[in-house]
Protein backbone atom coordinates (compact mmCIF):
# COMPACT_ATOMS: atom_id res chain seq x y z
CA UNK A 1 7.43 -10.42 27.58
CA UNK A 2 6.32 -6.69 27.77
CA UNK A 3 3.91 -5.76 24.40
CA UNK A 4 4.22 -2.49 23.09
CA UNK A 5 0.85 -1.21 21.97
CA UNK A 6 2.63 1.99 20.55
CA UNK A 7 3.53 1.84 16.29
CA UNK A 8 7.08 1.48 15.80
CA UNK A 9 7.32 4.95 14.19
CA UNK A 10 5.84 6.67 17.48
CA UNK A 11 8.90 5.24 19.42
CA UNK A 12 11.27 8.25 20.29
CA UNK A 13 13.88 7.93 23.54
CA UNK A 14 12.98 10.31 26.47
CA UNK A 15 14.82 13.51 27.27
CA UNK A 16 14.66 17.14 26.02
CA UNK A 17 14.91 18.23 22.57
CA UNK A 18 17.51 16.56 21.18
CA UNK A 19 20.05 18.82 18.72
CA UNK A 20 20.24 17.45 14.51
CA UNK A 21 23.78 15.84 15.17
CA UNK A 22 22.41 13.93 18.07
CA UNK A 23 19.15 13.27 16.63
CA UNK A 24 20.93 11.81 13.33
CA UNK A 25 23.37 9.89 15.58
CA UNK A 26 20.02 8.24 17.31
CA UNK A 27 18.86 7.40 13.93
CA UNK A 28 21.90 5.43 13.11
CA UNK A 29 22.12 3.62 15.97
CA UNK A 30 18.60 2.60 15.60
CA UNK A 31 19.16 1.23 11.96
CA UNK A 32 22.54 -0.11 12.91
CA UNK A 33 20.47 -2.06 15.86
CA UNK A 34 18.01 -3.73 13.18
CA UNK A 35 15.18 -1.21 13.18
CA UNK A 36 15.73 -0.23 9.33
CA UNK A 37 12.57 1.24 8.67
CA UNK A 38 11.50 1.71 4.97
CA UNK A 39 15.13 2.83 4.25
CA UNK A 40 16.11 -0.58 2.13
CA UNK A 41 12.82 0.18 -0.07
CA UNK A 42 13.74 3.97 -0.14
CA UNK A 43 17.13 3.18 -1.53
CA UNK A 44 16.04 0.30 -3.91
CA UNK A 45 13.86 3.31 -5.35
CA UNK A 46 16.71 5.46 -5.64
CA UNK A 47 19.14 3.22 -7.01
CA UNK A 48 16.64 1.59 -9.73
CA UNK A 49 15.33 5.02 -11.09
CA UNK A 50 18.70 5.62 -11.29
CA UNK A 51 19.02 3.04 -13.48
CA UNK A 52 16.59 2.93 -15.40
CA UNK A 53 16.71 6.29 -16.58
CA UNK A 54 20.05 6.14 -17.55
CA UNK A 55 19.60 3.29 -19.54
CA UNK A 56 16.38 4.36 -20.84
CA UNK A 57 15.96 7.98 -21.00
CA UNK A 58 12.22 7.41 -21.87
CA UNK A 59 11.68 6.13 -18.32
CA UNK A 60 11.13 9.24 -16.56
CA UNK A 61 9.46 10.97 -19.25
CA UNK A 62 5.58 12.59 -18.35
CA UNK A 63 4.08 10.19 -20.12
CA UNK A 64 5.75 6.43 -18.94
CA UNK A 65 5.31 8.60 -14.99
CA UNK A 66 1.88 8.40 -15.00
CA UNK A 67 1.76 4.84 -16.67
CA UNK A 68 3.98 3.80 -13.35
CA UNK A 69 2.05 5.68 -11.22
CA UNK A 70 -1.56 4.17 -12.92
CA UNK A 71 -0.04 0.16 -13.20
CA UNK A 72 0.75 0.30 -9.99
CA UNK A 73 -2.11 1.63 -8.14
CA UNK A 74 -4.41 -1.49 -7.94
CA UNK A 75 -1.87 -3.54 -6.51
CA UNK A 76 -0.38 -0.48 -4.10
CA UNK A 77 -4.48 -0.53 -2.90
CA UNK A 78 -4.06 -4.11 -2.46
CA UNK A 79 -0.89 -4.33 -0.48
CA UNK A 80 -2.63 -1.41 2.40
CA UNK A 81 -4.70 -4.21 3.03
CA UNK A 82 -2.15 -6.95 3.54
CA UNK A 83 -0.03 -5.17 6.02
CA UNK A 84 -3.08 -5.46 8.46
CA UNK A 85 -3.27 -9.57 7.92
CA UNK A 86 1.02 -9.32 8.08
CA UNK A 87 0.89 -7.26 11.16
CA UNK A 88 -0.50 -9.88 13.31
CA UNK A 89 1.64 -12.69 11.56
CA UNK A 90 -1.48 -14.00 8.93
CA UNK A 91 -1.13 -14.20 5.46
CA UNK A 92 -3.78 -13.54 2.39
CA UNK A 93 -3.37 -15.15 -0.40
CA UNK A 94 -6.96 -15.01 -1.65
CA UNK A 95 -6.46 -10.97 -1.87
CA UNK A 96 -5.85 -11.02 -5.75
CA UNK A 97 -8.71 -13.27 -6.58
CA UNK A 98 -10.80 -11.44 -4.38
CA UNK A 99 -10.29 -8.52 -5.98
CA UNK A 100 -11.33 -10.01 -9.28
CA UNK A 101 -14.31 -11.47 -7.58
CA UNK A 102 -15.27 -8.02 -6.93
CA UNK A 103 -14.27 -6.03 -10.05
CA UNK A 104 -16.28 -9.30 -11.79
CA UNK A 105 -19.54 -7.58 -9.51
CA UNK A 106 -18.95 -4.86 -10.15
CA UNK A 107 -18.46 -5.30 -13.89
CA UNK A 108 -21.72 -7.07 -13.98
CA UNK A 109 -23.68 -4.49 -11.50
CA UNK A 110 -22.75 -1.81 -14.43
CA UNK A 111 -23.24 -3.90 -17.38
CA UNK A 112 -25.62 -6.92 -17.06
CA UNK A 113 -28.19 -4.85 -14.83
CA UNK A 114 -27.46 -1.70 -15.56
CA UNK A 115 -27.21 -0.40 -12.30
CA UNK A 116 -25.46 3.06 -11.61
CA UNK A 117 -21.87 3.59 -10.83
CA UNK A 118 -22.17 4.36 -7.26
CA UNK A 119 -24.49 0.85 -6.37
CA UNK A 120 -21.84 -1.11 -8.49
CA UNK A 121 -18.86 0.12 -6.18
CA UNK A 122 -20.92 -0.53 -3.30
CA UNK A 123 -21.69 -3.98 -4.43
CA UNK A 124 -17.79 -4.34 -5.24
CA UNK A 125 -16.83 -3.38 -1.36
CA UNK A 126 -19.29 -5.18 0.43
CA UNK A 127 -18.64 -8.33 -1.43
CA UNK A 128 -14.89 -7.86 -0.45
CA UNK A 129 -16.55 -7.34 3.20
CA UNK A 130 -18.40 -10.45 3.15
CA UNK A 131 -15.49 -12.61 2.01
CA UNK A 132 -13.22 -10.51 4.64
CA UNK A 133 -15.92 -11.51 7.24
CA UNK A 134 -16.01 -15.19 6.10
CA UNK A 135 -12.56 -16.06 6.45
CA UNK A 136 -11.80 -13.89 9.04
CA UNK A 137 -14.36 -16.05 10.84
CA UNK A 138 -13.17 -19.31 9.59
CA UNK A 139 -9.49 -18.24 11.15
CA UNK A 140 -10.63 -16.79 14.32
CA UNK A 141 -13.36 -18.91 15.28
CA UNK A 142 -12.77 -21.90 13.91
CA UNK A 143 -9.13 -22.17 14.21
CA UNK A 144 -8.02 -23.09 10.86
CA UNK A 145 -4.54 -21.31 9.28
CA UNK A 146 -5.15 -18.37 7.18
CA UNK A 147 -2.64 -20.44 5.05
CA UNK A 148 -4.78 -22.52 4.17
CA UNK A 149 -8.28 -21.33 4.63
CA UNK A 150 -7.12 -17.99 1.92
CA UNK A 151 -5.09 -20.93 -0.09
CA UNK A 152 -8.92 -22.50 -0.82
CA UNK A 153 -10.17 -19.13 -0.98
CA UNK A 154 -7.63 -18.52 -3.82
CA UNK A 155 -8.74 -21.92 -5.52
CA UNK A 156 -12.46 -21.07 -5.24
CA UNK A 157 -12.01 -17.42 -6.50
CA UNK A 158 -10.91 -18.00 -9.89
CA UNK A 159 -13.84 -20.01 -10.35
CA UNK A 160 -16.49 -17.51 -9.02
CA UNK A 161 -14.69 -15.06 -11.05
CA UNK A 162 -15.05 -17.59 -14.60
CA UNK A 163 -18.81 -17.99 -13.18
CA UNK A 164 -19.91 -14.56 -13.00
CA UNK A 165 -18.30 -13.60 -16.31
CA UNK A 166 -19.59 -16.17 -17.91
CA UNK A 167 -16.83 -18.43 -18.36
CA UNK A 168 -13.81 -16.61 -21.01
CA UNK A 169 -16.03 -13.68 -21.78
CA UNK A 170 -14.75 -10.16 -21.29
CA UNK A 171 -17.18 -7.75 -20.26
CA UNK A 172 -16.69 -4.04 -20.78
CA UNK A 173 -16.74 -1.07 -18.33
CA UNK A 174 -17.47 1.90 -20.14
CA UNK A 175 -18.96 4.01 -17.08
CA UNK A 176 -17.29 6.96 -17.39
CA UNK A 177 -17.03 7.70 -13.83
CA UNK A 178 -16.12 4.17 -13.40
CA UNK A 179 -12.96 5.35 -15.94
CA UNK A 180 -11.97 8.29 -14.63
CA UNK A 181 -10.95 6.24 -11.50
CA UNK A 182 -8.19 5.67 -13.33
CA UNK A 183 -8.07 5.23 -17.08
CA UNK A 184 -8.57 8.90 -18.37
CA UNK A 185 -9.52 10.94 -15.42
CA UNK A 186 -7.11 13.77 -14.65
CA UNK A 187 -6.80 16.87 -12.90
CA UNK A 188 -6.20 20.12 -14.59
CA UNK A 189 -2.73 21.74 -14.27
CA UNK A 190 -3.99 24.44 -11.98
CA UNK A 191 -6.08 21.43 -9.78
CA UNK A 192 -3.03 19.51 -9.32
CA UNK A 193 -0.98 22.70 -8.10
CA UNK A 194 -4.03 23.59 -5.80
CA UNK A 195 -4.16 19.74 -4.38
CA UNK A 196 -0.14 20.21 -3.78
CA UNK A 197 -0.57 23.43 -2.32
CA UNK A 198 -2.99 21.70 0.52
CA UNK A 199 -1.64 18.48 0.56
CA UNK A 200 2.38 19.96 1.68
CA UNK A 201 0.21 22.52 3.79
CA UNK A 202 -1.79 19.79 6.03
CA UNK A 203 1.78 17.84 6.17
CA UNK A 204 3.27 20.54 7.71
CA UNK A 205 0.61 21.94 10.18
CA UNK A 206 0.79 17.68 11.07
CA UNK A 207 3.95 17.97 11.98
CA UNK A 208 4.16 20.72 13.70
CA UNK A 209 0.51 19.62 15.85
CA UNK A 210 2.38 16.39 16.65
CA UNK A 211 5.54 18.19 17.94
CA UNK A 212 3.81 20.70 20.10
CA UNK A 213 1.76 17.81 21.33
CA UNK A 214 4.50 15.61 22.31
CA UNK A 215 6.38 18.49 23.86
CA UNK A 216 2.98 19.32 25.93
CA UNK A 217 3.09 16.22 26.98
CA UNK A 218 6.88 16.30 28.26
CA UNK A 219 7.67 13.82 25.53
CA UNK A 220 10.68 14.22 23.61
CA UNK A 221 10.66 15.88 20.21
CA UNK A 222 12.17 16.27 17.10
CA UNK A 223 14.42 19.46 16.12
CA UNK A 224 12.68 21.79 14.25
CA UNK A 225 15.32 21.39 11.73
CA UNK A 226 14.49 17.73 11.21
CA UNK A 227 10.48 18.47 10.78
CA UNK A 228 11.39 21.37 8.37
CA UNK A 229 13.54 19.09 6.17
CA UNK A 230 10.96 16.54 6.37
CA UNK A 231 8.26 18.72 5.06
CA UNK A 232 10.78 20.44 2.34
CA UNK A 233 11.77 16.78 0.98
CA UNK A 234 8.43 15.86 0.41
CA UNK A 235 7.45 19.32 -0.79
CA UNK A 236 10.15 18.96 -3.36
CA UNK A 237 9.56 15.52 -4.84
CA UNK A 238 5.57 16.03 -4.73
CA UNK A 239 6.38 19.52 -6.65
CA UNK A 240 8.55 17.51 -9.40
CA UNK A 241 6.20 15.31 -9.84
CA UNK A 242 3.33 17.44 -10.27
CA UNK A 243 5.21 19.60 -12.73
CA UNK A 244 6.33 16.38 -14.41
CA UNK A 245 2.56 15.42 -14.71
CA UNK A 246 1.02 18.36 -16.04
CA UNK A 247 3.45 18.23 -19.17
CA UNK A 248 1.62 17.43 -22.86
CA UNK A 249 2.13 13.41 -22.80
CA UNK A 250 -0.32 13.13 -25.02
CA UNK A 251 0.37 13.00 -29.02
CA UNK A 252 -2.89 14.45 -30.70
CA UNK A 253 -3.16 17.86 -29.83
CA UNK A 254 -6.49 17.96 -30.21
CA UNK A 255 -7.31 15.68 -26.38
CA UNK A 256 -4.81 16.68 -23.88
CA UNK A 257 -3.24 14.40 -21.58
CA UNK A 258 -1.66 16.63 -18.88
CA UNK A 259 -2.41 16.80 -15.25
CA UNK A 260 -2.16 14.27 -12.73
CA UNK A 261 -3.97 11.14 -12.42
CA UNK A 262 -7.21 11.01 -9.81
CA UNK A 263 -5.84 8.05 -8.69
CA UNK A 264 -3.08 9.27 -7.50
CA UNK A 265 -5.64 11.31 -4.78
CA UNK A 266 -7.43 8.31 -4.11
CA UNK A 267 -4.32 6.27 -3.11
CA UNK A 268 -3.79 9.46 -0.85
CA UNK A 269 -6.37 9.48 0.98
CA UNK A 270 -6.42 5.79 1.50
CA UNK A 271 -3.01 6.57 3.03
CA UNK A 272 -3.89 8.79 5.24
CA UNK A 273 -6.52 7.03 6.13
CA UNK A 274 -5.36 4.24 7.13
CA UNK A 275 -2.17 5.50 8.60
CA UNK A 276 -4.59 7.07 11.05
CA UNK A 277 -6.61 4.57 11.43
CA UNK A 278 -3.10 2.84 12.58
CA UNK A 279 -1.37 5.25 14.01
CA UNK A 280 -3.85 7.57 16.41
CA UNK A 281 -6.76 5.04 17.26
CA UNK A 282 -7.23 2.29 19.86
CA UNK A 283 -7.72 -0.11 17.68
CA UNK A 284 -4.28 0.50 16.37
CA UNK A 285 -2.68 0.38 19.13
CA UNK A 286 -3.99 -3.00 19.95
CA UNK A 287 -3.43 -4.71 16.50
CA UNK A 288 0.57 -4.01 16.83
CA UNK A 289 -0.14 -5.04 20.39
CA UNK A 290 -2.05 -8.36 19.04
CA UNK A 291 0.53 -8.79 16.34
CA UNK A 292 3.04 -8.33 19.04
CA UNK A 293 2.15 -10.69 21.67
CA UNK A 294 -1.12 -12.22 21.35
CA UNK A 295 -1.69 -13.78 24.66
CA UNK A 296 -0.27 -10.96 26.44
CA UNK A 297 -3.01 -8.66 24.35
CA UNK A 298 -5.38 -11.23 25.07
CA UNK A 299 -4.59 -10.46 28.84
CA UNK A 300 -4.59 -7.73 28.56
CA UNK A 301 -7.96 -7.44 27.82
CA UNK A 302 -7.97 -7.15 24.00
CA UNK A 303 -10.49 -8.77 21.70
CA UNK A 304 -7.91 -11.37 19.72
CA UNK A 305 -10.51 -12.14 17.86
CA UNK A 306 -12.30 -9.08 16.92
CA UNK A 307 -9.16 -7.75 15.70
CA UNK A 308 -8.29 -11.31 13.51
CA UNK A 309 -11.47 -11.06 12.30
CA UNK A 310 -11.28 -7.31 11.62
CA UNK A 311 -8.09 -7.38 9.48
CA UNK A 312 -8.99 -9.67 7.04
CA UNK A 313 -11.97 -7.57 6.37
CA UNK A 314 -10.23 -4.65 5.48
CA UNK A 315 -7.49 -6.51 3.61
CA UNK A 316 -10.72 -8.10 1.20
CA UNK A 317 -12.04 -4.84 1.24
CA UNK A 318 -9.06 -3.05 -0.18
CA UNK A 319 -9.14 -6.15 -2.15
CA UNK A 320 -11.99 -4.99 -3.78
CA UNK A 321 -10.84 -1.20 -4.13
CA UNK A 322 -7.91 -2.54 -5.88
CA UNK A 323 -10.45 -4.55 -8.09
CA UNK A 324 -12.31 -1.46 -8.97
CA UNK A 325 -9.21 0.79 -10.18
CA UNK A 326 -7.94 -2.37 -11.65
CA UNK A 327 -11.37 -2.63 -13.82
CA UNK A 328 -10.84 0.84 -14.89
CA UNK A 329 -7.76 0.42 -15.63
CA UNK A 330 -8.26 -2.32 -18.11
CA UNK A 331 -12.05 -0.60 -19.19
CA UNK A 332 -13.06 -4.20 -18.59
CA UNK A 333 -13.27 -6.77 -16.52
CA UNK A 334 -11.83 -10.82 -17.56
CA UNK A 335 -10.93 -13.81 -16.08
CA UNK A 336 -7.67 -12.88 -15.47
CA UNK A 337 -8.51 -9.68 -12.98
CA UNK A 338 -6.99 -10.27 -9.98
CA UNK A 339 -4.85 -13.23 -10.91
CA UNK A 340 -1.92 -13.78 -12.57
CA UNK A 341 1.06 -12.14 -10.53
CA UNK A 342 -1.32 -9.32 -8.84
CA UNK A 343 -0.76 -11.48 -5.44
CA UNK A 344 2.82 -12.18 -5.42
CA UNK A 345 3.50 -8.45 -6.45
CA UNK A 346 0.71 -7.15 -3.50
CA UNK A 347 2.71 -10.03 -0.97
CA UNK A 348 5.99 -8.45 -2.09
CA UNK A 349 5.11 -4.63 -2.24
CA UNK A 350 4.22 -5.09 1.71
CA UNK A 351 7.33 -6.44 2.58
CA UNK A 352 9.71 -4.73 0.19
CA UNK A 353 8.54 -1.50 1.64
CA UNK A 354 9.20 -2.75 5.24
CA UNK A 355 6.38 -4.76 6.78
CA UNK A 356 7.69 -7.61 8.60
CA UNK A 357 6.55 -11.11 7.70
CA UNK A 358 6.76 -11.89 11.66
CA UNK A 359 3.75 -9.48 12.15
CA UNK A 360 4.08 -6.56 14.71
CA UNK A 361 6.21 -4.42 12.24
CA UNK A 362 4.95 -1.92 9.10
CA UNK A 363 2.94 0.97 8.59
CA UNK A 364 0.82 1.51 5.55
CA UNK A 365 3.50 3.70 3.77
CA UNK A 366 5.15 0.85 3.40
CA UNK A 367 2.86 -0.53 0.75
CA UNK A 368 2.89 2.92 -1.08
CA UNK A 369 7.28 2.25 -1.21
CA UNK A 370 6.58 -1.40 -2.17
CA UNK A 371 4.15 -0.71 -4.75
CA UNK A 372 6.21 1.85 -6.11
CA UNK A 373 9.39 -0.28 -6.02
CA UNK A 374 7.42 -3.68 -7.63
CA UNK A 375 5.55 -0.82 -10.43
CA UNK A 376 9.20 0.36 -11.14
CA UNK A 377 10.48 -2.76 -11.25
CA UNK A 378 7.75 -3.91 -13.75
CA UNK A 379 7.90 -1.01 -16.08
CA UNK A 380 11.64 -0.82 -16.67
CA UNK A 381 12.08 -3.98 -17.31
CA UNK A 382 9.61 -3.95 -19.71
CA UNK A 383 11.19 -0.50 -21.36
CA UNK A 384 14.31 -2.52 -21.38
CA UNK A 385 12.64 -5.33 -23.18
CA UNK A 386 13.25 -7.88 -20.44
CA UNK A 387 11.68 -11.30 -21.20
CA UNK A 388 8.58 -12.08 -18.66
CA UNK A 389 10.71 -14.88 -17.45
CA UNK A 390 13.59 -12.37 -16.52
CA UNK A 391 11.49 -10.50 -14.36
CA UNK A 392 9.80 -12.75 -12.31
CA UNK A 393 13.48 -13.66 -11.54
CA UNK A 394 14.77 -10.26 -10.84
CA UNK A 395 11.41 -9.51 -8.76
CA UNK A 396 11.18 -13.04 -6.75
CA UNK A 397 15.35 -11.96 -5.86
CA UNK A 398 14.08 -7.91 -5.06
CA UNK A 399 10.98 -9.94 -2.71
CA UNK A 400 13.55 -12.64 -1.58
CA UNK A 401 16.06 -9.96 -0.36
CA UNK A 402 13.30 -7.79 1.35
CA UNK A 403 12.66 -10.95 3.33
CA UNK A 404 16.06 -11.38 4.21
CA UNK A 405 16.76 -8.03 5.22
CA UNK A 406 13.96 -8.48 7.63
CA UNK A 407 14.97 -11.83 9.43
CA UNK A 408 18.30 -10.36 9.76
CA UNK A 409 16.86 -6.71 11.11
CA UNK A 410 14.98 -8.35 13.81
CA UNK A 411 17.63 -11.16 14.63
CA UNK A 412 20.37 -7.88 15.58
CA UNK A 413 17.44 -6.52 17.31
CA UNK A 414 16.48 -9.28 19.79
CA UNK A 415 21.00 -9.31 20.53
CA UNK A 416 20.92 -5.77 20.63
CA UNK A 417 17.27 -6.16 23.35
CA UNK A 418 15.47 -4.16 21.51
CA UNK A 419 12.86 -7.12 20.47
């Protein structure tokens, strides 16, 4: 069996330049063969703002936008890390414990010792490390399922987490750098335009780099027309929602609460990051190779285990970024951090945005869709008064379907020999 050590989305078919007709034609025949991309989580969006909005009005106003966009950023932080474990076929199901473990540190770092802000976060990531490093270890080495090694690890979390709290106590975060993670920190009107301005600006010199690159190279590219519609559709949702966001949402006119959310940068450059990291490296190129075939990587001359190992440490230590803008969230820190649904909504952000539970298959966009899906999910349900029963139903059905949608994707592919 051949391994592909190339991301899916860095897959284009040979040839010249191919014309828009022809290029959308490819596209199509590619989604019609299985490989559906993001484009069931893309739609879900679509469709559920959709309704939502009509059925609550309130829904897309300034205000309930950046409550989506702030409830959903811990576990959006928390689902980058699981597509690494679900890219080589693992699972973490310690990841929302362990980021209460490590909001619990860091909670304690601020408060109980008074430490600084900056020796608190650190704390919080390299205890995420540590645990990454532990179980990563205890899979790799010692040959025991992530099932159930993370299964214990979820068990033994919510106990470290009552321990270093101090059993039901609730200890505060009032750090106010801590809080402008993402509890009141905002950019100014003219920041956020500024941000936009070089954010749609970097996109597009990307894309254009990567197309002269490829065509350098004698590899086929995409028409211009395609890069420049790209750029413009993302230009003109980021621009809407900027605008959006710098609207008065706040109802004392006396402490403004316009501008967009610093959050919202830091899941950005996570993103970036890690789609990178994924994307242009070596190392990414051999995890979709390892989550494609492992003994062929291993043949290949791959360290299997280096790269088990390595996953789970940056899933726990996204874990504990997660953690951290879930503490300032909340301005505190209790035994519930990290528990409660956080997994199951991380689990199902990864794989509603398109990461395959088979491994080999997602990008770290994917969690960004997800997240965004699950956080819309969440919040108009609630706007629509939905009982908490009703939407771990409609959710588990949304996560459920994702699933499905996969098995199926990948079942047309291997007919079609494209798996």
């Amino acid at each position: 069996m051949t391994v592909s050590t190339v991301p899916p989305e860095e897959k284009v078919s040979g040839g010249q330049t191919p014309t828009l007709g022809l290029y959308v034609r490819t596209y199509l025949a590619k989604v019609r063969g299985g490989d559906m991309g993001a484009l069931p989580a893309i739609l879900g969006l679509i469709v559920l703002t959709i309704i939502f909005s009509v059925a609550r009005p309130v829904f897309f106003s300034a205000a309930n936008f950046a409550n989506l966009l702030s409830q959903g950023a811990a576990v959006t932080c928390i689902a980058m890390g699981l597509v690494f474990v679900l890219l080589l076929g693992e699972i973490d199901l310690s990841a929302g414990y362990a980021s209460g473990v490590c909001a619990a540190v860091l909670a304690t770092l601020l408060t109980t010792h008074g430490f600084p802000w900056y020796v608190a976060i650190l704390g919080a990531v390299a205890t995420g490390i540590v645990i990454g490093i532990v179980i990563g270890l205890l899979v790799a080495k010692i040959g025991i399922p992530s099932f159930v090694v993370t299964l214990a690890a979820f068990l033994a979390f919510q106990g470290a987490v009552l321990l270093l709290i101090k059993g039901g106590t609730i200890i505060a975060v009032d750090d106010p750098t801590i809080k402008k993670i993402n509890f009141d920190g905002r950019f100014t009107p003219l920041q956020g335009w500024i941000l936009y301005g070089i954010t749609i600006a970097a996109l597009a010199a990307l894309q254009l780099w990567k197309r002269t690159s490829r065509a350098r190279r004698g590899l086929a590219v995409e028409p211009m027309s395609v890069v420049a519609l790209r750029v413009g559709g993302v230009a003109a949702l980021m621009g809407v929602g900027v605008y959006v966001l710098n609207l008065e949402r706040g109802r004392n006119i006396l402490f403004s609460q316009k501008g967009v959310p610093m959050v919202v940068l830091l899941i950005g450059v996570l993103l970036v990051i890690w789609t990178f990291v994924l994307g242009r490296t070596a190392y990414g190129r051999h995890l979709y190779a390892v989550g494609g075939n492992k003994e062929a990587a291993r043949r290949a001359g791959i360290n299997v285990d280096g790269i088990r190992i390595s996953v789970f440490v940056i899933c726990s230590a996204m874990a504990a970024v997660g953690g951290i803008i879930a503490a300032s969230r909340q301005a505190s820190v209790d035994p519930n951090t990290g528990g409660s649904n956080v997994l199951l909504y991380a689990v199902g952000a990864a794989v509603i945005g398109g990461t395959s539970l088979f491994g080999g298959k997602g990008r770290v966009l994917d969690a960004v869709l997800g997240g965004a899906v699950v956080a819309v999910i969440e919040n108009g349900m609630g706007l629509m008064q939905y009982s908490a029963g009703q939407k771990f139903i409609v959710t588990g059905v949304v996560l459920l379907a994702a699933a499905g949608i996969d098995a199926l994707s990948r079942r047309r592919a291997a007919s079609a020999g494209l798996r």
